[in-house]
C-alpha atoms as a PDB file:
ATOM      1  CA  UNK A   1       2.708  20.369 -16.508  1.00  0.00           C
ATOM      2  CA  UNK A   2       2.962  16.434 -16.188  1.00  0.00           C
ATOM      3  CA  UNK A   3      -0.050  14.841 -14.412  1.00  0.00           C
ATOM      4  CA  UNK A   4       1.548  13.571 -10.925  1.00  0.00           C
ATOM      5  CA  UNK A   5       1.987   9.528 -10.070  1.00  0.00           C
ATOM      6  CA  UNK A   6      -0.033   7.847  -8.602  1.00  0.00           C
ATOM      7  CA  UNK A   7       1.472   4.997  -6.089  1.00  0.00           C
ATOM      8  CA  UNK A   8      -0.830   2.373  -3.939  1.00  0.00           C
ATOM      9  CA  UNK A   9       0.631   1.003  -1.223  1.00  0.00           C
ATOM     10  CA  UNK A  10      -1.173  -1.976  -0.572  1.00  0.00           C
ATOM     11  CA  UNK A  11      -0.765  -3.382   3.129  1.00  0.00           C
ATOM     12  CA  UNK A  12      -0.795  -0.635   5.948  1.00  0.00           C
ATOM     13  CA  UNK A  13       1.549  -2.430   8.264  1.00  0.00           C
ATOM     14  CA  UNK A  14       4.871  -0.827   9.310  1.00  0.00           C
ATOM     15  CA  UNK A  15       6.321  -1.372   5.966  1.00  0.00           C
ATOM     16  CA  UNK A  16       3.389   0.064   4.143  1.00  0.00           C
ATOM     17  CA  UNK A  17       3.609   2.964   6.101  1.00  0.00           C
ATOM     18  CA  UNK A  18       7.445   3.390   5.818  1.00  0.00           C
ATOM     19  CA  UNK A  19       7.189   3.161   2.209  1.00  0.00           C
ATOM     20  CA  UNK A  20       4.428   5.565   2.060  1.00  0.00           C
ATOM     21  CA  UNK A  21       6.505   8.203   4.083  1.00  0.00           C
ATOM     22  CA  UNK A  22       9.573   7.850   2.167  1.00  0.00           C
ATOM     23  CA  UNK A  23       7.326   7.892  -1.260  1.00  0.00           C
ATOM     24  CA  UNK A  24       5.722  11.439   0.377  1.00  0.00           C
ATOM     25  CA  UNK A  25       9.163  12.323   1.571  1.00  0.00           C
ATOM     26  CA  UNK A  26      10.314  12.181  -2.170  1.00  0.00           C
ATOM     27  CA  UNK A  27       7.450  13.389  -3.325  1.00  0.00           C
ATOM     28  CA  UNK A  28       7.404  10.363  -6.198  1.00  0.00           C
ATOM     29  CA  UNK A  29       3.523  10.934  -6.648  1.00  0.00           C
ATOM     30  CA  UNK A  30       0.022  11.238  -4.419  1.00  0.00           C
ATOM     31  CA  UNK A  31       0.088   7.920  -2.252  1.00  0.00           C
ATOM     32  CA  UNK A  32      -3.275   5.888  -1.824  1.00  0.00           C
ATOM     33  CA  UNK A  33      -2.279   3.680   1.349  1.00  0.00           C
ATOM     34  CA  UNK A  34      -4.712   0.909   1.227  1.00  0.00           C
ATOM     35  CA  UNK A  35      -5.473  -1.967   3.728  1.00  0.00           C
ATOM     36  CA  UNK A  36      -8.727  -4.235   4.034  1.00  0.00           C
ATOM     37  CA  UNK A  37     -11.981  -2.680   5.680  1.00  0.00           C
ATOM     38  CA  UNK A  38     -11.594  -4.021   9.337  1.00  0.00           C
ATOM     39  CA  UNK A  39      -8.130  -1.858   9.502  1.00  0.00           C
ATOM     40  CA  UNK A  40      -9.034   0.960   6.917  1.00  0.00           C
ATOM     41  CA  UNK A  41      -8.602   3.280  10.109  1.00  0.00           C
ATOM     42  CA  UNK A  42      -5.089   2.421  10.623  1.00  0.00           C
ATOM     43  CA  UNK A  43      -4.536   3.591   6.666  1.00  0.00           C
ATOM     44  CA  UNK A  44      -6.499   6.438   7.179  1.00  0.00           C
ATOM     45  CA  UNK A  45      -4.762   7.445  10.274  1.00  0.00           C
ATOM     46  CA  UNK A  46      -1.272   6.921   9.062  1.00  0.00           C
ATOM     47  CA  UNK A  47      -2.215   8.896   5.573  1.00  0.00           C
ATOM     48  CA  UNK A  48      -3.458  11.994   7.906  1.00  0.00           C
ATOM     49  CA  UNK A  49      -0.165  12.090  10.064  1.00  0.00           C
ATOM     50  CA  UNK A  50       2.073  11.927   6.447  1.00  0.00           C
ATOM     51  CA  UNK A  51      -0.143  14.549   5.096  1.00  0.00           C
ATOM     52  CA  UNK A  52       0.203  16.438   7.912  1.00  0.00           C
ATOM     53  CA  UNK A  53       4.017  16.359   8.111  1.00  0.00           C
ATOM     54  CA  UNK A  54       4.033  17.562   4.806  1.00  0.00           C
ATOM     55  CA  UNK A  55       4.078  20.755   6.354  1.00  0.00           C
ATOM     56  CA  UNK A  56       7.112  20.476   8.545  1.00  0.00           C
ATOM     57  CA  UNK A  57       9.199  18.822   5.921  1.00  0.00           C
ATOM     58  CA  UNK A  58       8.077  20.448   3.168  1.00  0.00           C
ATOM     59  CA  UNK A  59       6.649  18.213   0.833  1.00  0.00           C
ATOM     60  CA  UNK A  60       3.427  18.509  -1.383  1.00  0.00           C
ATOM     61  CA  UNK A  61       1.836  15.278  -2.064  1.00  0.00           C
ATOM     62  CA  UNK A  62      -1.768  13.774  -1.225  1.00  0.00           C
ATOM     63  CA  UNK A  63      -2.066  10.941   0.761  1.00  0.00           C
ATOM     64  CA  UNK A  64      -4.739   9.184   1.688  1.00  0.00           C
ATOM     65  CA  UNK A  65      -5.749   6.050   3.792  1.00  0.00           C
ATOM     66  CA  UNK A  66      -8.944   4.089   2.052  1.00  0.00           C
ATOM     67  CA  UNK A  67     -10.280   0.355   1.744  1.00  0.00           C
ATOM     68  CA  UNK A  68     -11.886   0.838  -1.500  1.00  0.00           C
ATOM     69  CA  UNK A  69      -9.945  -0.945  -4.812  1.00  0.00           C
ATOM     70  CA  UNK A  70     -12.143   1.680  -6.892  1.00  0.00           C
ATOM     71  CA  UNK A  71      -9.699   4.294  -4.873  1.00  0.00           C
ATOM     72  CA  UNK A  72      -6.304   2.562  -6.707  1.00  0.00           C
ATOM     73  CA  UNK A  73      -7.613   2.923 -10.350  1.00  0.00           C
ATOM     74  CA  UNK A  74      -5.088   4.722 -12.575  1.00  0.00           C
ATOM     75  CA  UNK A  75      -2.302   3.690  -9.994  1.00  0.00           C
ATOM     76  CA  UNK A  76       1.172   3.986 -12.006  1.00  0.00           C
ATOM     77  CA  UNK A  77       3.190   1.727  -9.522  1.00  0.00           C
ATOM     78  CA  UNK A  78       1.481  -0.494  -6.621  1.00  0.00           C
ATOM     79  CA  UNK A  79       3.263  -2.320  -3.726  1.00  0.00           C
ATOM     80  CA  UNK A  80       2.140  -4.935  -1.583  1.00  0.00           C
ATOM     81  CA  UNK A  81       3.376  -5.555   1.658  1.00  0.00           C
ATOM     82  CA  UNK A  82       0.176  -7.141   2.850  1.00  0.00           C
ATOM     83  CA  UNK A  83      -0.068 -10.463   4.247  1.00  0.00           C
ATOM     84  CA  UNK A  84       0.519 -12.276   7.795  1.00  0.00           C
ATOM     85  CA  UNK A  85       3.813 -11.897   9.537  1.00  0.00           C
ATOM     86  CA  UNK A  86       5.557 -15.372  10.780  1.00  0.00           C
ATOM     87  CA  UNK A  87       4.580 -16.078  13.863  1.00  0.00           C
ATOM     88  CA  UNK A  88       6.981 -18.122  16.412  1.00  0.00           C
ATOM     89  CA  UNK A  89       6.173 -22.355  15.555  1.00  0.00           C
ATOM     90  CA  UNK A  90       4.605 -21.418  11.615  1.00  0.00           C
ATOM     91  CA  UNK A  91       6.604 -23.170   8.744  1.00  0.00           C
ATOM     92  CA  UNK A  92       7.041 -21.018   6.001  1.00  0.00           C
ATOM     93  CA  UNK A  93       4.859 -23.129   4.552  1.00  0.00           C
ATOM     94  CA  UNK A  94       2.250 -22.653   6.557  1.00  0.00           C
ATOM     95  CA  UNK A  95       2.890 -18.922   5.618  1.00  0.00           C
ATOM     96  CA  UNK A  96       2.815 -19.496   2.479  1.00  0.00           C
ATOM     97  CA  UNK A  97      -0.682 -20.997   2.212  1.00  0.00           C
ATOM     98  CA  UNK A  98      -1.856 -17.938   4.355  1.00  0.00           C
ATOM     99  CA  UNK A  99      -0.139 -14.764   2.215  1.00  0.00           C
ATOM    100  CA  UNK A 100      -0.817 -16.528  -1.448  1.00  0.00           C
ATOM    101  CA  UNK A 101      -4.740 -16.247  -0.979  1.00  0.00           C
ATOM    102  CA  UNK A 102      -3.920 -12.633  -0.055  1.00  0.00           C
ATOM    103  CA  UNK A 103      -1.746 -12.158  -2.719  1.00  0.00           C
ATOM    104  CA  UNK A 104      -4.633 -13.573  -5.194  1.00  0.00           C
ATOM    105  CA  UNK A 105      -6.867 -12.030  -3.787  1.00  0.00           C
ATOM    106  CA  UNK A 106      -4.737  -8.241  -4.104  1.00  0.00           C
ATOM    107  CA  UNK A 107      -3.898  -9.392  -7.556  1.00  0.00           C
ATOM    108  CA  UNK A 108      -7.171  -9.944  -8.797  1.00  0.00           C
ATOM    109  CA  UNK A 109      -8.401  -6.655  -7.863  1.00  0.00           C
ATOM    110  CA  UNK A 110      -5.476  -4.661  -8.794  1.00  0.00           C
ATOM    111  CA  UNK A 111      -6.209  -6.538 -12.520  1.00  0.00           C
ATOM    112  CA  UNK A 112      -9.704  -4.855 -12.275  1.00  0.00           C
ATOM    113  CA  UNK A 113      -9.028  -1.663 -10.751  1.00  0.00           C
ATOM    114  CA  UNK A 114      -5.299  -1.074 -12.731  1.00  0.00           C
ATOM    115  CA  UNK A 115      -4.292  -3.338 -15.265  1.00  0.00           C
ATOM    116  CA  UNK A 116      -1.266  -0.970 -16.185  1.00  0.00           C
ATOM    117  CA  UNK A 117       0.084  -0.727 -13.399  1.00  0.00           C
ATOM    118  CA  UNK A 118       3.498  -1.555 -12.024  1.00  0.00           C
ATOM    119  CA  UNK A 119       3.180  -4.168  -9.127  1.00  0.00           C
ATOM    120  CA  UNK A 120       6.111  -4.958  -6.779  1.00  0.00           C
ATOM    121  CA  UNK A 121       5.704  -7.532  -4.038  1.00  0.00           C
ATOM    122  CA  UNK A 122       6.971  -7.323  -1.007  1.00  0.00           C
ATOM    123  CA  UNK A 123       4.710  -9.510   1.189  1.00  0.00           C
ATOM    124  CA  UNK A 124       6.472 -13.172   2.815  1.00  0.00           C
ATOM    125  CA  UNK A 125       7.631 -14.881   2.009  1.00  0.00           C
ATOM    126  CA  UNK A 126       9.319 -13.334  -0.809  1.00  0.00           C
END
């Protein structure tokens, strides 16, 4: 039997969490939601309420919510949908500045953590 995926979704947001749900929903591998320390509760709560509707809809895939890069290593496919959303008066300039240390940041740890892995970025602006 074929070790199962392994996908990190990086960003816990509402698109994070879609993604995560219709990863689970597919059952395309065990999903490691991931977001930064100060909202690793909103990962960890949205992985629990997946898991748990794994049940109902009858999938079988782990999911869990964590903070910790060390969590992502071995990931097969990672996407980002971190970063700030656009708020009303911000260039996308502005945006830009804001998202690209995030993105370097995400990068440089998914480098350490999973240099094999697939990355697809979804963050703003694209």
């Amino acid at each position: 039997m074929a070790a199962r995926k392994k996908l990190a979704m990086i960003g816990a947001g509402n698109i994070g969490g879609e993604l995560a749900a219709q990863a689970a929903r597919l059952e395309l591998g065990d999903v490691y939601l991931f977001d930064i320390p100060d909202k690793v509760g909103v990962a960890q709560g949205k992985a629990l309420d997946l898991e748990q509707r794994g049940s109902i809809l009858g999938y079988d895939v782990n999911i869990r919510g964590t903070s910790n890069w060390e969590d992502l290593a071995g990931s097969d496919v990672a996407i980002v949908t971190a970063g700030v959303p656009r708020k009303p008066g911000m260039s996308r300039d502005d945006l830009l500045s804001i998202n690209l240390r995030i993105v370097r940041d995400i990068a440089e740890n998914l480098k350490r953590v999973c240099p094999d892995t697939f990355v697809i970025v979804v963050s703003h602006p694209l």
